[in-house]
Each structure stands twice: as C-alpha cells, then as structure tokens.
C-alpha atoms as a PDB file:
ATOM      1  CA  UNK A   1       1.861  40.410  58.886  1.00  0.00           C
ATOM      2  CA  UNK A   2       3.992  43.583  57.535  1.00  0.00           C
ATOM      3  CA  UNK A   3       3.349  44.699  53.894  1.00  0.00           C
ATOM      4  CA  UNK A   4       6.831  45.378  52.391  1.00  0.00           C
ATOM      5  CA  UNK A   5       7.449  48.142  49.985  1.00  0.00           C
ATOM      6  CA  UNK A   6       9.560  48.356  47.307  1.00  0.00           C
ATOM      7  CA  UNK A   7      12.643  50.249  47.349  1.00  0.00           C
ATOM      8  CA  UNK A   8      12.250  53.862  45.121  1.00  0.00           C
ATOM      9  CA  UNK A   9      14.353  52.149  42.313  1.00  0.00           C
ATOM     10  CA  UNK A  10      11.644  50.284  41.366  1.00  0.00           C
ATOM     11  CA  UNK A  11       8.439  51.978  42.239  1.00  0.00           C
ATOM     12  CA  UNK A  12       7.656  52.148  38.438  1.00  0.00           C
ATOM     13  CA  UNK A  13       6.998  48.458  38.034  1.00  0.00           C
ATOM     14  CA  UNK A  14       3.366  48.874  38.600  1.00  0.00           C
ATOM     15  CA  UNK A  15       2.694  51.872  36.427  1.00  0.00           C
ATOM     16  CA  UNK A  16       1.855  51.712  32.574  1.00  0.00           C
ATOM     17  CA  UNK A  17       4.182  51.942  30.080  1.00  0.00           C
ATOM     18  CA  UNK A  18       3.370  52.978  26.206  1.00  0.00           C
ATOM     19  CA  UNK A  19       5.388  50.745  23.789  1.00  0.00           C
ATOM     20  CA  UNK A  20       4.328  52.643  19.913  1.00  0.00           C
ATOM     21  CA  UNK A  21       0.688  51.979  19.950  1.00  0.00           C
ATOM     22  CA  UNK A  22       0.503  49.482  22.913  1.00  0.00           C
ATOM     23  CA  UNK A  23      -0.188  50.754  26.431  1.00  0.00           C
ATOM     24  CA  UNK A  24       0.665  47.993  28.946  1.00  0.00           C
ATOM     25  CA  UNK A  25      -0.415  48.224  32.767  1.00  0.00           C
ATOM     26  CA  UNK A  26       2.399  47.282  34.109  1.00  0.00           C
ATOM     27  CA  UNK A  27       6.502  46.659  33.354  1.00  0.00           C
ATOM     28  CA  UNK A  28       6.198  43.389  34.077  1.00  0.00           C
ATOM     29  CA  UNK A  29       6.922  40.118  31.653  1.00  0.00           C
ATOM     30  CA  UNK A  30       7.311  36.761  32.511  1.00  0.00           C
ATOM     31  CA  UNK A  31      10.571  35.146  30.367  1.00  0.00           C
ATOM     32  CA  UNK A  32       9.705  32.395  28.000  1.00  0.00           C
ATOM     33  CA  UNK A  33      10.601  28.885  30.553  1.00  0.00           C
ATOM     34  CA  UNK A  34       9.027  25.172  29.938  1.00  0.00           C
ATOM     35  CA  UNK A  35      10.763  24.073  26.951  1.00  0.00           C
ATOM     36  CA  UNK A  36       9.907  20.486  28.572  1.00  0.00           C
ATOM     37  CA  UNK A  37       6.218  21.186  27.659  1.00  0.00           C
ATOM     38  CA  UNK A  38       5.559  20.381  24.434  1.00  0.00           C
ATOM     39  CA  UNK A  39       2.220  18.989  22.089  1.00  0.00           C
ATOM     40  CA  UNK A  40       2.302  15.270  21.851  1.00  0.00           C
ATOM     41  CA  UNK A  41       0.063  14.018  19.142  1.00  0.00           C
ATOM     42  CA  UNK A  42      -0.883  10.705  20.630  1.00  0.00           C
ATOM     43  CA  UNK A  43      -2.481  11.499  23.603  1.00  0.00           C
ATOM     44  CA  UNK A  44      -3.538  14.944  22.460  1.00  0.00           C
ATOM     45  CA  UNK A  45      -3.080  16.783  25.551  1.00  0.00           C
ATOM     46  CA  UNK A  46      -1.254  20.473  25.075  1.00  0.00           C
ATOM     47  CA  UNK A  47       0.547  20.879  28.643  1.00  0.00           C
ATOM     48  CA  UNK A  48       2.393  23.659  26.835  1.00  0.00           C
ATOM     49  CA  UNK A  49      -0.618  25.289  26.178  1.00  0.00           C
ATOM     50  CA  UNK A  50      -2.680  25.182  29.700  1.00  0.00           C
ATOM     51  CA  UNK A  51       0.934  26.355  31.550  1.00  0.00           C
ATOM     52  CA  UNK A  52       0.630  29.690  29.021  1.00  0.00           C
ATOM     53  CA  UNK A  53      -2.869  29.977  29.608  1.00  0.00           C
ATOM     54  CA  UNK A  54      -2.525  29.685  33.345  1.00  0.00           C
ATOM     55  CA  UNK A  55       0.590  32.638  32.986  1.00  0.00           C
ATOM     56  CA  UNK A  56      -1.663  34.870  30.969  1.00  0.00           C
ATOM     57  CA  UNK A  57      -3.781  34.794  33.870  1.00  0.00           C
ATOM     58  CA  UNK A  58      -1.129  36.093  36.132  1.00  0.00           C
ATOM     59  CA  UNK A  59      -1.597  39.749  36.227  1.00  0.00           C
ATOM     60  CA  UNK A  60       2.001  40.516  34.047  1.00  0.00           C
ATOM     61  CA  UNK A  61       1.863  42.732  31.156  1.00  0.00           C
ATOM     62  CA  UNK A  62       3.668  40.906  28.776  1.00  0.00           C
ATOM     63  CA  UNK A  63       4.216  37.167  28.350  1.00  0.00           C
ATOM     64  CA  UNK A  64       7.301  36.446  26.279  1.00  0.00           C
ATOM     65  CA  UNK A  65       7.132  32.884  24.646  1.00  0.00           C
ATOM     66  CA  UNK A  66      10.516  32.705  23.450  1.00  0.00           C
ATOM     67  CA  UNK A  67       9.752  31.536  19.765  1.00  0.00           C
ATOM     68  CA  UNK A  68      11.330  32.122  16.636  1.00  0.00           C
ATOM     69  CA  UNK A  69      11.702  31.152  13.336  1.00  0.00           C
END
C-alpha cells in the first residue's frame, strides 16, 4: 500500500502551535458534533460523555465542545 503525503499547503498540520501560554502538538481540533447525545437521568448512562472521552483519545490537539452559556 502507498503512503500519501500531504500537499505543501498543509504540511504544518502536524507541527506545534503556541496559543498565549498553551503549546499544542498539533493544529488539529475536532468541531463540537453529537448534539443527539445527551445525560438522561433515568437510566444514568452519559453517552455524551464516553463519545468525548473516546475523541480525547484521538490524537487531535484541541477538542471543541461547542458549549456556551
């Protein structure tokens, strides 16, 4: 199987990037997505909260939830 490489344009995906104090070790962020997950209080499972968990694991610099007040 043939490795593919990125065009030039984006070669700096993988590098760090300094935000202020924050040094991430990569450029990339998964958008917020699964608004159909959500906490349900009578069965007390948090599918919301095992789909982040499983993301954070993903190798991505930054995972953007989406929330706001």
């Amino acid at each position: 199987m043939r490795k593919e490489r990125l065009p030039l344009k984006y070669s700096a995906i993988f590098q760090p990037l300094t935000v202020g104090p924050l040094t991430w070790r990569n450029r990339i962020e998964i958008a917020p997505a699964a608004p159909f997950l959500t906490w349900r209080e009578e069965d007390g499972r948090m599918p919301l909260t095992s789909y982040y968990t499983a993301l954070a694991g993903s190798g991505a610099a930054l995972l953007n939830l989406g929330t706001g007040s």
